[in-house]
Protein backbone atom coordinates (compact mmCIF):
# COMPACT_ATOMS: atom_id res chain seq x y z
CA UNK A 1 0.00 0.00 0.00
CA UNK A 2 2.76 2.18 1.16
CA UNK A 3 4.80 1.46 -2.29
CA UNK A 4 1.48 2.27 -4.47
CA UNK A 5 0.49 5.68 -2.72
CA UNK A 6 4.61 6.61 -3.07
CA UNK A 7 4.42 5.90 -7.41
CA UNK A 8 1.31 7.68 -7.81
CA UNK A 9 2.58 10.64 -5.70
CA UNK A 10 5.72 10.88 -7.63
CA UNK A 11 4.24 9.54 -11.67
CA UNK A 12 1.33 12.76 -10.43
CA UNK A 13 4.20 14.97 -9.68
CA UNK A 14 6.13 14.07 -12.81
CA UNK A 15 3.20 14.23 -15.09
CA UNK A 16 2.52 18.10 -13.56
CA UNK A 17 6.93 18.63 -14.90
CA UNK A 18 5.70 17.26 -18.06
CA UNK A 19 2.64 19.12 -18.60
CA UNK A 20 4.33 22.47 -17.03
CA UNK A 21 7.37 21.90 -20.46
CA UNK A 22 4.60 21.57 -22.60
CA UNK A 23 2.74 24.41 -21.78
CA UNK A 24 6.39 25.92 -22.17
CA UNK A 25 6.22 25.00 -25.60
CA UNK A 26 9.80 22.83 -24.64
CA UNK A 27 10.00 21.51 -28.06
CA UNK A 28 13.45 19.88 -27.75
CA UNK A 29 11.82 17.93 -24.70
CA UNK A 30 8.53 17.08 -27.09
CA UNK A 31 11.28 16.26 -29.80
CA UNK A 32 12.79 14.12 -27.27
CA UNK A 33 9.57 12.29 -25.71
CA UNK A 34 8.71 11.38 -29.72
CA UNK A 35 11.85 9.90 -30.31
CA UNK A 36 11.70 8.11 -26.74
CA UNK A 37 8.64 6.16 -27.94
CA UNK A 38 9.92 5.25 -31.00
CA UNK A 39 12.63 3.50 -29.55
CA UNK A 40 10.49 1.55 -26.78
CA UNK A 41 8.57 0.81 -29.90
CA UNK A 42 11.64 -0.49 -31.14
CA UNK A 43 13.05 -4.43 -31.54
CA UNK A 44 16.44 -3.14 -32.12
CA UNK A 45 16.58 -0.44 -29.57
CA UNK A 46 15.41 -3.63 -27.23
CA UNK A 47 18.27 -5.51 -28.50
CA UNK A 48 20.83 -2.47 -28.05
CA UNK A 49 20.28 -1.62 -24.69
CA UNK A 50 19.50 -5.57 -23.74
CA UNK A 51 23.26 -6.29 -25.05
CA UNK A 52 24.63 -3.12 -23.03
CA UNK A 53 22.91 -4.85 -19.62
CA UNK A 54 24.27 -8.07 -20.15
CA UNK A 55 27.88 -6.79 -21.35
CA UNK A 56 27.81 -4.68 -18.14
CA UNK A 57 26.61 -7.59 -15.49
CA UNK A 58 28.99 -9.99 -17.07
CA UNK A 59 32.14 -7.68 -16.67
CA UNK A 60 33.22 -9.10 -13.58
CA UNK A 61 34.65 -12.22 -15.45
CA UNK A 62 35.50 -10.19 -18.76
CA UNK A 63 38.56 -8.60 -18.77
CA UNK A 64 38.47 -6.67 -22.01
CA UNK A 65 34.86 -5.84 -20.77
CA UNK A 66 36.30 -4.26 -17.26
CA UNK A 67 39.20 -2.21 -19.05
CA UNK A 68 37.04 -1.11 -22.01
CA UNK A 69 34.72 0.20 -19.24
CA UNK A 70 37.47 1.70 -17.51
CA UNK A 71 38.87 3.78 -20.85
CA UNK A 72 35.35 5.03 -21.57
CA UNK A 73 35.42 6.25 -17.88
CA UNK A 74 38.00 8.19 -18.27
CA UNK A 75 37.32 9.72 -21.31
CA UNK A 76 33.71 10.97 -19.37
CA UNK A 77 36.22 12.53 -16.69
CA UNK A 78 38.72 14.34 -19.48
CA UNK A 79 35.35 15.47 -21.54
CA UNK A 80 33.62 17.09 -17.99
CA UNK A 81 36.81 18.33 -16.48
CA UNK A 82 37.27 20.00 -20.01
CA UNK A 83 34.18 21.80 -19.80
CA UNK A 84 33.94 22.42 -16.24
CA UNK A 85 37.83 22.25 -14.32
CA UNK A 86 36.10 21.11 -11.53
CA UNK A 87 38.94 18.36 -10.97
CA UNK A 88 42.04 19.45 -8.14
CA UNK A 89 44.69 21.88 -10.11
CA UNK A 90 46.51 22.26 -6.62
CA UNK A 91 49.21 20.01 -4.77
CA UNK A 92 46.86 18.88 -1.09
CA UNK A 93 43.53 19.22 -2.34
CA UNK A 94 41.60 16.52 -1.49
CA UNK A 95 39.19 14.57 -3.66
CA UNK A 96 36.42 12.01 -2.00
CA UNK A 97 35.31 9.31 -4.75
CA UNK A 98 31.89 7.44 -3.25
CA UNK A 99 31.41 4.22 -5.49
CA UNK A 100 35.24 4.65 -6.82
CA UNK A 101 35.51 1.30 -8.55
CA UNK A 102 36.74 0.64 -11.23
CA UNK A 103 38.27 4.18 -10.44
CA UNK A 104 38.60 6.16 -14.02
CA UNK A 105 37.42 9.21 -12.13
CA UNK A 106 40.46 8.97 -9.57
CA UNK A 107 42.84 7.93 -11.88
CA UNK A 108 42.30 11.13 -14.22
CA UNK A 109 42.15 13.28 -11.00
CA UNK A 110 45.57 11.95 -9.68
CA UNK A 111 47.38 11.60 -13.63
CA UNK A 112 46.58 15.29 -14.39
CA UNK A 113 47.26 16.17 -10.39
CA UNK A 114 49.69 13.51 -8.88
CA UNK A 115 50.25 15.97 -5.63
CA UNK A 116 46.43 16.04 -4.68
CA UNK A 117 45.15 13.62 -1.97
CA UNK A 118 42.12 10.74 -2.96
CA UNK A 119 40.38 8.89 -0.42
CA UNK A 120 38.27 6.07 -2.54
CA UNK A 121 35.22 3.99 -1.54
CA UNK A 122 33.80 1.11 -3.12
CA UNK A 123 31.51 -2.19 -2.69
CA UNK A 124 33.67 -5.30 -2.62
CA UNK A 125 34.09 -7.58 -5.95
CA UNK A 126 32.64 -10.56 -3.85
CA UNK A 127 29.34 -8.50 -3.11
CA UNK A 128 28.98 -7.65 -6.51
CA UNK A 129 31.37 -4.39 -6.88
CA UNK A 130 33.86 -3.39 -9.86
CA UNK A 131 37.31 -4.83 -10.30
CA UNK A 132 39.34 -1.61 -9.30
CA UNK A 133 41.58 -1.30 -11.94
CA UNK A 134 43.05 2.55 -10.80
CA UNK A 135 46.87 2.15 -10.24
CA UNK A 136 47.82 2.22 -6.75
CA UNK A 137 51.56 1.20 -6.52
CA UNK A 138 53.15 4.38 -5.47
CA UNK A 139 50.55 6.53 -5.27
CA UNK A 140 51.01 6.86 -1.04
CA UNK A 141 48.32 9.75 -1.61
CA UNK A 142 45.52 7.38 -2.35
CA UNK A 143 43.23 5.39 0.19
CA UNK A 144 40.70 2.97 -0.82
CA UNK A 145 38.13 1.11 1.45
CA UNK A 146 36.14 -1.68 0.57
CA UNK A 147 32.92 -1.55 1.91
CA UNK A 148 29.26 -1.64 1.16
CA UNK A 149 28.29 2.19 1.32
CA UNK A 150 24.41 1.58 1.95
CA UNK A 151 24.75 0.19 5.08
CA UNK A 152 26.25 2.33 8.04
CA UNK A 153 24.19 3.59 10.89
CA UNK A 154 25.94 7.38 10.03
CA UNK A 155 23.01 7.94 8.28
CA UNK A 156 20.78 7.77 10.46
CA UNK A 157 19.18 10.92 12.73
CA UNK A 158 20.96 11.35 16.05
CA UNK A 159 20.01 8.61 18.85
CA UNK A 160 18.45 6.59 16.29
CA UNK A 161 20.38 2.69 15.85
CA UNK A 162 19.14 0.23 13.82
CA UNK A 163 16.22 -1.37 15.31
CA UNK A 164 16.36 -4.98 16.94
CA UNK A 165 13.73 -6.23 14.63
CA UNK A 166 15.33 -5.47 11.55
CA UNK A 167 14.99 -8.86 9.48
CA UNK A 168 18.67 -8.09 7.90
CA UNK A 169 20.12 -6.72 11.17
CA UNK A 170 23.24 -8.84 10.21
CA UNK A 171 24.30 -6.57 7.37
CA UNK A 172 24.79 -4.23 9.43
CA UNK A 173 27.25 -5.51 11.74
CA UNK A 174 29.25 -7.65 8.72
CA UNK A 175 29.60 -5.15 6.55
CA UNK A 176 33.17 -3.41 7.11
CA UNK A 177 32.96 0.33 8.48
CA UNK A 178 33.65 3.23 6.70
CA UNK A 179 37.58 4.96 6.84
CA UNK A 180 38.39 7.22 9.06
CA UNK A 181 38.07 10.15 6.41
CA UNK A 182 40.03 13.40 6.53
CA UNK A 183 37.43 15.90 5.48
CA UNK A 184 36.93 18.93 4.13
CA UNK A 185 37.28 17.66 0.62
CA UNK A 186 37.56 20.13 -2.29
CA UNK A 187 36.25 17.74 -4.51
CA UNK A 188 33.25 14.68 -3.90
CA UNK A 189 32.37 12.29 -6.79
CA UNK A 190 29.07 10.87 -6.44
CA UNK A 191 28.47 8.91 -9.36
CA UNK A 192 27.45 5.67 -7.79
CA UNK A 193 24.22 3.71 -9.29
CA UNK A 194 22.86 0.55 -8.32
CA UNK A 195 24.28 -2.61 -9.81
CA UNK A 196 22.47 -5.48 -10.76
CA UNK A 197 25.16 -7.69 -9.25
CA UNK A 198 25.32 -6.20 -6.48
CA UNK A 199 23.95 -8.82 -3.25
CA UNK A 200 21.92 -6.34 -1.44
CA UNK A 201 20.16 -4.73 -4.03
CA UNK A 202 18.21 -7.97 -5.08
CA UNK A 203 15.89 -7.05 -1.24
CA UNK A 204 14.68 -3.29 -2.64
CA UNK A 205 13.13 -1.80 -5.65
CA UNK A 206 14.25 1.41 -4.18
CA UNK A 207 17.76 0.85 -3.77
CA UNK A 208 18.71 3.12 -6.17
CA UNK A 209 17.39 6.18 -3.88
CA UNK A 210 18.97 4.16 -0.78
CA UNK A 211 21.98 4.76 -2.75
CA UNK A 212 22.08 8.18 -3.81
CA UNK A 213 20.81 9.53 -0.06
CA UNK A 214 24.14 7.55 1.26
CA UNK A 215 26.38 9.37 -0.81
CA UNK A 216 24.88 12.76 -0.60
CA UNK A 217 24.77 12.60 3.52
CA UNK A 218 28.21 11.18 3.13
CA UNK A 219 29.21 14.06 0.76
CA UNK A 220 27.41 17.16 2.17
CA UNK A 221 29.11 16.20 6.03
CA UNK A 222 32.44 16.08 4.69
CA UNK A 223 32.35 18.37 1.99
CA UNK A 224 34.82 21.74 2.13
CA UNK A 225 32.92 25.09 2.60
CA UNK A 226 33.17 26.34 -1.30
CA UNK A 227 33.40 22.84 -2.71
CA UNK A 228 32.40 20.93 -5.37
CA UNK A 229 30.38 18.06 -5.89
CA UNK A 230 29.78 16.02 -9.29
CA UNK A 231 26.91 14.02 -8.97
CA UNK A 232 25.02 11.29 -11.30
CA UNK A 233 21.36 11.74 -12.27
CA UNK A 234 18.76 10.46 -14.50
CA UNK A 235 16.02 12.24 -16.24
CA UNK A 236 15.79 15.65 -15.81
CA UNK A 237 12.11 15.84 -15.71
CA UNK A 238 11.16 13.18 -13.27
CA UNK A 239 9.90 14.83 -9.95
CA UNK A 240 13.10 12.88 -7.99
CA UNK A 241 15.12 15.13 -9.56
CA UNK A 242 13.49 18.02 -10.04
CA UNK A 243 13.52 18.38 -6.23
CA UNK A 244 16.77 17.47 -5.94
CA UNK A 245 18.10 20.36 -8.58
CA UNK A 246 15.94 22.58 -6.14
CA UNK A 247 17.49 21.73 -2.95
CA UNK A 248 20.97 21.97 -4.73
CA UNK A 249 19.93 25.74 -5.97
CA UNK A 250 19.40 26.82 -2.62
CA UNK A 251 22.95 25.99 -1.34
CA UNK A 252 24.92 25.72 -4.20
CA UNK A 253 25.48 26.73 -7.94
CA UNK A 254 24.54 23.92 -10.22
CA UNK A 255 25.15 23.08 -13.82
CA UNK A 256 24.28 20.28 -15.97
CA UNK A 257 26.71 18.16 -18.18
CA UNK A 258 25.97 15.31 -20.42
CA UNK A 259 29.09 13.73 -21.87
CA UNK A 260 28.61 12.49 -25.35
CA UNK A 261 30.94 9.85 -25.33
CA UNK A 262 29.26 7.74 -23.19
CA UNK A 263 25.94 8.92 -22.22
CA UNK A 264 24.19 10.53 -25.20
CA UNK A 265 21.41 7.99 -25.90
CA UNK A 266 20.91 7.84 -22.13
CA UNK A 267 18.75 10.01 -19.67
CA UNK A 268 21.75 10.09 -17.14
CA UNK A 269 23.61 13.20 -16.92
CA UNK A 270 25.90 15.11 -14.03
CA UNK A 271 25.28 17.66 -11.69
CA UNK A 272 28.00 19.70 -11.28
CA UNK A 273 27.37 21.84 -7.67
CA UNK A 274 30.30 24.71 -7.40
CA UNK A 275 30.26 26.84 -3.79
CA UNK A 276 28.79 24.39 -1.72
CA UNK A 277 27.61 25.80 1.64
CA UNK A 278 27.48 22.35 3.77
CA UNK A 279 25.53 24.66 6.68
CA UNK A 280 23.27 25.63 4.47
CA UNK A 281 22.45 22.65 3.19
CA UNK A 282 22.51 21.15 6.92
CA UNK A 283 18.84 21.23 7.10
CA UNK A 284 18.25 19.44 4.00
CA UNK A 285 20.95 16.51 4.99
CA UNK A 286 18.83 16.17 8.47
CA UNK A 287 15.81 15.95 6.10
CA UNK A 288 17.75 13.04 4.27
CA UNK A 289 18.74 10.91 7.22
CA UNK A 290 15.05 10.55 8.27
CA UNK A 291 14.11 9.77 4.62
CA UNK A 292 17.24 7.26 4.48
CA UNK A 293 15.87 5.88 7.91
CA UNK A 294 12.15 5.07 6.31
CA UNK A 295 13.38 3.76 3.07
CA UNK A 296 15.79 1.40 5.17
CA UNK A 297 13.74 0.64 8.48
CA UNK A 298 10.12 1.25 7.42
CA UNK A 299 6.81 -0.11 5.58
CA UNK A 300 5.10 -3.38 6.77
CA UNK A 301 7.86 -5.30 7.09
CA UNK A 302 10.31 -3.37 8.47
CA UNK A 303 12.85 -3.59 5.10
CA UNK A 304 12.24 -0.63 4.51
CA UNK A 305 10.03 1.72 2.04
CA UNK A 306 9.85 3.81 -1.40
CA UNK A 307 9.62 7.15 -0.55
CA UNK A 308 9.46 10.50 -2.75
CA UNK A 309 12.33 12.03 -0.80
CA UNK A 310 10.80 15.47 -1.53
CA UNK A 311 7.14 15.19 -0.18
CA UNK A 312 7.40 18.04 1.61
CA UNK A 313 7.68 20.09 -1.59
CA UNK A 314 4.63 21.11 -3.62
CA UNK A 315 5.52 20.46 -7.37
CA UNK A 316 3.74 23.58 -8.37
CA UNK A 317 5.52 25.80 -6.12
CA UNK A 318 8.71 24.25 -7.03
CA UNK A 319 7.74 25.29 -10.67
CA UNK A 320 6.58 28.49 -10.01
CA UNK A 321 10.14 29.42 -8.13
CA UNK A 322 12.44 27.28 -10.34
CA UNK A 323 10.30 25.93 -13.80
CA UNK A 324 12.62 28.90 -16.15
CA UNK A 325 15.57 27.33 -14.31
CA UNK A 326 15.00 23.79 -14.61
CA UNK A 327 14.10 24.87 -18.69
CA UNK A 328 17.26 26.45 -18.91
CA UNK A 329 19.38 23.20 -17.40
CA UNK A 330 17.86 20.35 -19.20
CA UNK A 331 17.52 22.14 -22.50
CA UNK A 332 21.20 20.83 -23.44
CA UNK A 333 20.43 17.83 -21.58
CA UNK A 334 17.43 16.50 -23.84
CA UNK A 335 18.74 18.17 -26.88
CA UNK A 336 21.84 15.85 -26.44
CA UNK A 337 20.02 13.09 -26.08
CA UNK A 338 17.46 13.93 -29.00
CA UNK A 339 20.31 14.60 -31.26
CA UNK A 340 21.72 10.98 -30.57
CA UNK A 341 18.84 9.08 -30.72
CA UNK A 342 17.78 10.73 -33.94
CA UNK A 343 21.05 9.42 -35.36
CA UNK A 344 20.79 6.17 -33.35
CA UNK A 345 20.56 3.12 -36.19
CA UNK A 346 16.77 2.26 -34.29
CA UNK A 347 15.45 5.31 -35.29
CA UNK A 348 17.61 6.44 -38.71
CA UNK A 349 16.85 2.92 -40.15
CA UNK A 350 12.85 3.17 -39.32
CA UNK A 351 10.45 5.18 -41.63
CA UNK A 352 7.92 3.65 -39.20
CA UNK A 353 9.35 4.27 -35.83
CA UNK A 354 8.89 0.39 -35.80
């Protein structure tokens, strides 16, 4: 019951985004949303994207697979930090990479900065994580913990533990704990998203937002005053992240970026938040820890929850105070993706859309 009255809040909430870009007259989003359903229309778009899931879950016994994956990674770090320079350009700053493995995005920072300090985290390989494949030998300036990131009472509001009569209680105390990290970072990578490998994932729907809350309480505690975090989205319209854009207005300056060499054909994309004021944000991340707390604790069961993160928010005031912003950042966003698709062999080799 819980699960059904959380979709139909947030599918009512992003059909109000949709309908708001349409009375916009968005066309690159309309552009986009036509070419969308051509594709799910599509037995070679199926195929495309089928053959991407399976070359991605089998990696962990592919070699080529793993450092193919790797290269592209890094070409997605030289393509952002060549539009943005958000990566450390001075010997001591300090970079925090959540969900490092296989670790392109630490292995660009430290090549083009070998003086700045990295402190990595990342799932095991035997619960389903990425083969790092980052070069540590010599580098005395990188730390990397292995450790499922999902599951650490840190999250949680003050004086709250995890309750006795949590079914999984064991997780808890065999995962390993987090480092002792050495905060303020200049720099936090947050491009974690959940794999289909991965052990714990197989309990909840909703571990993707699980995820995400982690490593944005994890970033915003530990983040430097003035930092910058890089952060990995999906779908600019949906409600999930419209909020989430919000909240990051109000604290932070925020950009979009959508590399093309990886994720054109995609709906993910980066947020790129410059200036971060952790205090101000503070009331947000106590928001977070109660939301992390029901979607890991709560519903029926006690396994936990789907919740929209942002229920507190009204999605028509949110577009009346942000709708010409959130225009402005995903109009490169979906006209990336609309100009890739269009080219995309699905939709170039189908009068028919079919």
């Amino acid at each position: 019951m819980e699960q059904e009255e959380d979709t139909r809040s947030q599918t009512r909430k992003s059909n109000a985004i949709k309908d708001f870009l349409a009375q916009n007259n968005v066309r690159v989003f309309h552009d986009l949303c036509v070419l969308r359903a051509k594709g799910w229309e599509s037995d070679e778009a199926e195929r495309h994207f089928t053959k991407q899931r399976v070359t991605a879950d089998s990696s962990a016994s592919n070699k080529k697979t793993q450092h193919a994956f790797f290269k592209r990674m890094l070409e997605i770090a030289e393509e952002i930090n060549h539009a943005t320079e958000i990566f450390p350009q001075q010997a001591g700053q300090r970079v925090l990479d959540v969900c490092m493995a296989p670790g392109a995005f630490t292995e660009f920072a430290l090549r083009r900065n070998p003086r700045c300090i990295v402190d990595g985290i990342t799932l095991p390989p035997e619960s389903g994580g990425h083969e790092l494949l980052v070069r540590t030998s010599g580098r005395r300036n990188l730390t990397i913990s292995f450790t499922d990131l999902t599951l650490h009472t840190i999250y949680l509001p003050p004086g709250m533990s995890v309750p006795e009569h949590f079914p999984d209680h064991h997780a808890f105390t065999t995962n390993p704990p987090l480092p002792q990290l050495s905060p303020p970072y200049d720099l936090v990578i947050c491009d974690g998203q959940r794999l289909r490998t991965h052990e714990q994932a197989e309990l909840r729907s909703w571990e993707p937002g699980r995820l995400l809350l982690s490593q944005l309480i994890l970033a915003l505690t530990n983040i430097k005053p003035g930092g910058t975090m890089l952060v990995l989205l999906h779908r600019v319209e949906q409600w999930n992240t419209v909020s989430l854009l919000y909240r990051f207005s109000q604290f932070a300056d925020i950009n979009l970026f959508k590399p093309k060499s990886a994720h054109a054909t995609r709906s993910s994309f980066y947020l790129i938040a410059t200036g971060v004021r952790p205090d101000s944000a503070a009331p947000w991340v106590s928001h977070l820890r109660h939301c992390w707390a029901r979607m890991t604790f709560g519903g029926e069961e006690g396994r936990g929850a789907p919740l929209d993160g942002a229920e507190d928010l009204e999605v028509d005031d949110v577009l009346r105070v942000f709708g010409g912003r959130l225009i402005s950042l995903g109009h490169v966003i979906w006209e990336t993706q609309r100009d890739a698709l269009s080219a995309s062999k699905w939709i170039r080799g189908s009068g028919s859309g079919s």
